[in-house]
C-alpha atoms as a PDB file:
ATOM      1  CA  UNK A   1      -0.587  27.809   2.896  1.00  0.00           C
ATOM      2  CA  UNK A   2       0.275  23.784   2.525  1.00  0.00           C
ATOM      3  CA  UNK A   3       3.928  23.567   2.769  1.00  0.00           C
ATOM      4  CA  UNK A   4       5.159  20.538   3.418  1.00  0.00           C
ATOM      5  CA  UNK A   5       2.014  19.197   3.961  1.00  0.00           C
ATOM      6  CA  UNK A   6       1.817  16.419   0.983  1.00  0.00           C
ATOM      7  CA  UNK A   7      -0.774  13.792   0.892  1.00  0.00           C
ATOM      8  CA  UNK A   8      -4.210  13.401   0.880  1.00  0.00           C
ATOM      9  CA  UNK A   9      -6.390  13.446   4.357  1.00  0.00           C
ATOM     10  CA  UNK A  10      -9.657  11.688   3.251  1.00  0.00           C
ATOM     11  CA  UNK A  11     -11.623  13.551   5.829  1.00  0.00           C
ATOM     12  CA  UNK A  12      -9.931  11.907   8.774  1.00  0.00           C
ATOM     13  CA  UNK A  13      -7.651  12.499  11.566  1.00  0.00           C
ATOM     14  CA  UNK A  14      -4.214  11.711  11.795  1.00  0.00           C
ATOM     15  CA  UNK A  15      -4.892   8.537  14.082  1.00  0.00           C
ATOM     16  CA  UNK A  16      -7.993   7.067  11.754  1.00  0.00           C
ATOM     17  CA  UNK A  17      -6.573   8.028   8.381  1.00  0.00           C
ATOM     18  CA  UNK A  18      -3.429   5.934   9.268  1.00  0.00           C
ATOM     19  CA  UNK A  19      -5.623   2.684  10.484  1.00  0.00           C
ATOM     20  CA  UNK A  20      -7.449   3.529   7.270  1.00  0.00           C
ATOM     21  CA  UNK A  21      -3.972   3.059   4.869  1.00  0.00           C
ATOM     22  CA  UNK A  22      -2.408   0.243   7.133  1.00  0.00           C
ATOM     23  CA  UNK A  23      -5.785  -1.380   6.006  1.00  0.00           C
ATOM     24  CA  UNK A  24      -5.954  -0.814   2.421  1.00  0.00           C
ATOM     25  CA  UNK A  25      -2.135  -1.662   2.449  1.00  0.00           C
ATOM     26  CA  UNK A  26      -2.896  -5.237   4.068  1.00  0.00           C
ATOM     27  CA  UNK A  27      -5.455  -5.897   1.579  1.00  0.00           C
ATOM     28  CA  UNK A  28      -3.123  -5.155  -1.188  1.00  0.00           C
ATOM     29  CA  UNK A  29      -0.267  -6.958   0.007  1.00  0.00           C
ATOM     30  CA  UNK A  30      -3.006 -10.155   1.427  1.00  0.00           C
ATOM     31  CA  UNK A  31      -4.850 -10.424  -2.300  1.00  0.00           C
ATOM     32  CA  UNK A  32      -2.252  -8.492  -4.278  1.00  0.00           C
ATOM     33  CA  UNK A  33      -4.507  -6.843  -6.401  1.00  0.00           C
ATOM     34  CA  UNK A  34      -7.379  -4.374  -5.272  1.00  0.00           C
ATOM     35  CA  UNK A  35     -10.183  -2.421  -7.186  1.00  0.00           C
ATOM     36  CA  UNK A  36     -10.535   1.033  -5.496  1.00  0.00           C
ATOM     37  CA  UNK A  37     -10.443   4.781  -6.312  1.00  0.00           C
ATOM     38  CA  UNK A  38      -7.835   6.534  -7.969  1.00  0.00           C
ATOM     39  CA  UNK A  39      -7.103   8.968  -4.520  1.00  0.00           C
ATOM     40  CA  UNK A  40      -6.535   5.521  -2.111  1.00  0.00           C
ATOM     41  CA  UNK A  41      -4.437   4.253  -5.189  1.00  0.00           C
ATOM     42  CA  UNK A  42      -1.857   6.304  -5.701  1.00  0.00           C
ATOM     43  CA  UNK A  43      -2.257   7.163  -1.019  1.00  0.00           C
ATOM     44  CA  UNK A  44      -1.214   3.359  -0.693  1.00  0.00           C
ATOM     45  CA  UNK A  45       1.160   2.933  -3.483  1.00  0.00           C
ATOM     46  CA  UNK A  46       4.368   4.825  -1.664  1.00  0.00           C
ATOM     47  CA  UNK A  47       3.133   3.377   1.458  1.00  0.00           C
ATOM     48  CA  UNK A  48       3.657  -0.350   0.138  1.00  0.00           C
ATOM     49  CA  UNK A  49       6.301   0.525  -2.393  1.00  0.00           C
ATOM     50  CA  UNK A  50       8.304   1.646   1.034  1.00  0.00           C
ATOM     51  CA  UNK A  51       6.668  -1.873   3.286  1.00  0.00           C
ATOM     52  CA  UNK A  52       8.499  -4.113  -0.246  1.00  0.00           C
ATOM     53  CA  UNK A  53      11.829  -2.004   0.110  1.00  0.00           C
ATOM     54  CA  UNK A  54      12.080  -2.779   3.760  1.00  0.00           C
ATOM     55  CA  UNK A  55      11.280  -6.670   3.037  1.00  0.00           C
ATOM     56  CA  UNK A  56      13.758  -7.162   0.493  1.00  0.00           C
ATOM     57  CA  UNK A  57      16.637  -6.600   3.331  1.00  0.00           C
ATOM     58  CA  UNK A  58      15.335 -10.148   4.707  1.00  0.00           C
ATOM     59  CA  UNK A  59      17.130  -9.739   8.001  1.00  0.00           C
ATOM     60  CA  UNK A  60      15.328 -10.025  11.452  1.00  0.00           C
ATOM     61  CA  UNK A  61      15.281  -6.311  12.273  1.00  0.00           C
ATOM     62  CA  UNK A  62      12.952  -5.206   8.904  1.00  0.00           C
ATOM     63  CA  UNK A  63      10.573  -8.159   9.590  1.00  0.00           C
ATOM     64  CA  UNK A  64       9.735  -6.852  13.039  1.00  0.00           C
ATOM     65  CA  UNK A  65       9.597  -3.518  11.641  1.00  0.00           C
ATOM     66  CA  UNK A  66       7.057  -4.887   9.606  1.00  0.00           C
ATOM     67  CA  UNK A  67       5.318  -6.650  11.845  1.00  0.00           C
ATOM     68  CA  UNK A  68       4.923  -3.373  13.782  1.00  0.00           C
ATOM     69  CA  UNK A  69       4.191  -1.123  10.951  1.00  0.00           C
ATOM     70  CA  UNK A  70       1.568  -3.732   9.638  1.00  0.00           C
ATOM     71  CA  UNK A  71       0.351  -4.913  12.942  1.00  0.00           C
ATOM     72  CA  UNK A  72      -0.770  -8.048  10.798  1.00  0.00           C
ATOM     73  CA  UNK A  73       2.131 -11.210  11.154  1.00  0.00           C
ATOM     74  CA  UNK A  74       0.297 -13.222   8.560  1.00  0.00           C
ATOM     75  CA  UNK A  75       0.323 -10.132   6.256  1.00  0.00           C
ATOM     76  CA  UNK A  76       3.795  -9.206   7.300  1.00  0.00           C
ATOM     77  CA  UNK A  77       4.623 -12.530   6.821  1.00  0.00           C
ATOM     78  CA  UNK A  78       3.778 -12.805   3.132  1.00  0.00           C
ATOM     79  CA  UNK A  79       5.380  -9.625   2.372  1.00  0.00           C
ATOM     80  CA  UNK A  80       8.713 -10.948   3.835  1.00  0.00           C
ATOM     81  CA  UNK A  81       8.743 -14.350   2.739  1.00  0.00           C
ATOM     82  CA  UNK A  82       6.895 -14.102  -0.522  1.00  0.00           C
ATOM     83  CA  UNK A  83       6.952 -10.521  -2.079  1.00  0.00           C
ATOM     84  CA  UNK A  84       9.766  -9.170  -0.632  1.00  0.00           C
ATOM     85  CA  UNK A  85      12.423 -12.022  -2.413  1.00  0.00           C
ATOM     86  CA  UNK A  86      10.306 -11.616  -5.766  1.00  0.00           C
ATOM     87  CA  UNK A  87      11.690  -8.156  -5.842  1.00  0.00           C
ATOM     88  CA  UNK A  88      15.424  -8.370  -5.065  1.00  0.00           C
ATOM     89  CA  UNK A  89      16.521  -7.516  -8.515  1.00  0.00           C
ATOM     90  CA  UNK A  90      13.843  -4.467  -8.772  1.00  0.00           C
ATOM     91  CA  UNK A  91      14.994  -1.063  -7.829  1.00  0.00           C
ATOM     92  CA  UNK A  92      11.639   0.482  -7.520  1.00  0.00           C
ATOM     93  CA  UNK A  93       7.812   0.637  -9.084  1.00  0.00           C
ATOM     94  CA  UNK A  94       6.994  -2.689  -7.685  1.00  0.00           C
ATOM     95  CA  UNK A  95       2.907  -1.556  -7.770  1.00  0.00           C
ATOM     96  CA  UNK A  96       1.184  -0.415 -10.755  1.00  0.00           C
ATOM     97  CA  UNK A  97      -2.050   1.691 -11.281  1.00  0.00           C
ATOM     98  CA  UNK A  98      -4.284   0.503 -13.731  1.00  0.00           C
ATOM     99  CA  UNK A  99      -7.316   3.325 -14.559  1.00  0.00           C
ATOM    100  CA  UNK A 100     -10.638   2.167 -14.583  1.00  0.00           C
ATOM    101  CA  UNK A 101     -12.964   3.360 -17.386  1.00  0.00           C
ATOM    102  CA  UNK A 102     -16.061   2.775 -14.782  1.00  0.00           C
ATOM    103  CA  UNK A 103     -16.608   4.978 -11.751  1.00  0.00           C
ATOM    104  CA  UNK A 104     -18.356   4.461  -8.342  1.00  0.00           C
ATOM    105  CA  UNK A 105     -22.006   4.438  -8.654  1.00  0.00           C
ATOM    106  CA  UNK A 106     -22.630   6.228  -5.267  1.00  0.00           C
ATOM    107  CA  UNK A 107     -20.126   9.013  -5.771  1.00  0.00           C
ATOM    108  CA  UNK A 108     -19.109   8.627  -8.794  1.00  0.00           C
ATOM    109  CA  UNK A 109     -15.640   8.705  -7.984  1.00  0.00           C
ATOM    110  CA  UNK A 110     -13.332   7.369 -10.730  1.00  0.00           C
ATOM    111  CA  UNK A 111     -12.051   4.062  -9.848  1.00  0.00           C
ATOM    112  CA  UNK A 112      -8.652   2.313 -10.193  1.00  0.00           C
ATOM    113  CA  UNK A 113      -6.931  -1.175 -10.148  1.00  0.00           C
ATOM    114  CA  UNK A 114      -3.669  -1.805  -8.246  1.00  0.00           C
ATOM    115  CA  UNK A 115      -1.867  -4.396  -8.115  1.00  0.00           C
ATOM    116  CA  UNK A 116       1.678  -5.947  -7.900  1.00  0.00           C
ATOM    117  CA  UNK A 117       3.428  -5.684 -11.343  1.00  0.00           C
END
């Protein structure tokens, strides 16, 4: 049984499948707007819906969080100085999921847009 036990584990370990999200998040946050499939979509979305919450505080303690959690300071930089003050007014849903009508050729694996709304 899977209680407590939400979240997908894209054939990885604990250690790798982390690296893989802190990845996809730091392409998101560095471009803003990624093309990839629906599964890493909505995996990364409360992963860098949580990274903008934490950079809206703009105080010293959440950017070294983020430095930490992002182990990226150009990345973490962007998110505090640009994205994070964008958002100040927002409560929440700062990422949106766009649905792709084309799927991976290899796979076929649906494929998704998200980006920054």
């Amino acid at each position: 049984m899977r209680h407590l036990k939400k979240g997908k584990k894209f054939g990885r370990l604990k250690g790798p499948r982390q690296h893989f999200l802190r990845n996809l998040a730091s392409d998101l946050i560095r471009k803003e707007k990624i093309e990839t499939t629906e599964t890493r979509a909505k995996a990364i979305r409360s992963v860098v819906e949580k990274l903008v919450t934490l950079a809206k505080k703009q105080n010293l303690a959440s950017r070294r969080l983020l430095i930490s959690r992002l182990h990226n300071g150009r990345v973490a930089k962007k998110l505090f100085e640009e994205i994070g003050p964008r958002y100040l007014e927002r409560k929440g849903g700062y990422l949106r999921i766009t649905k792709s009508s084309k799927a991976r050729k290899r796979d076929s694996s649906p494929l998704a847009t998200i980006e920054f709304v």
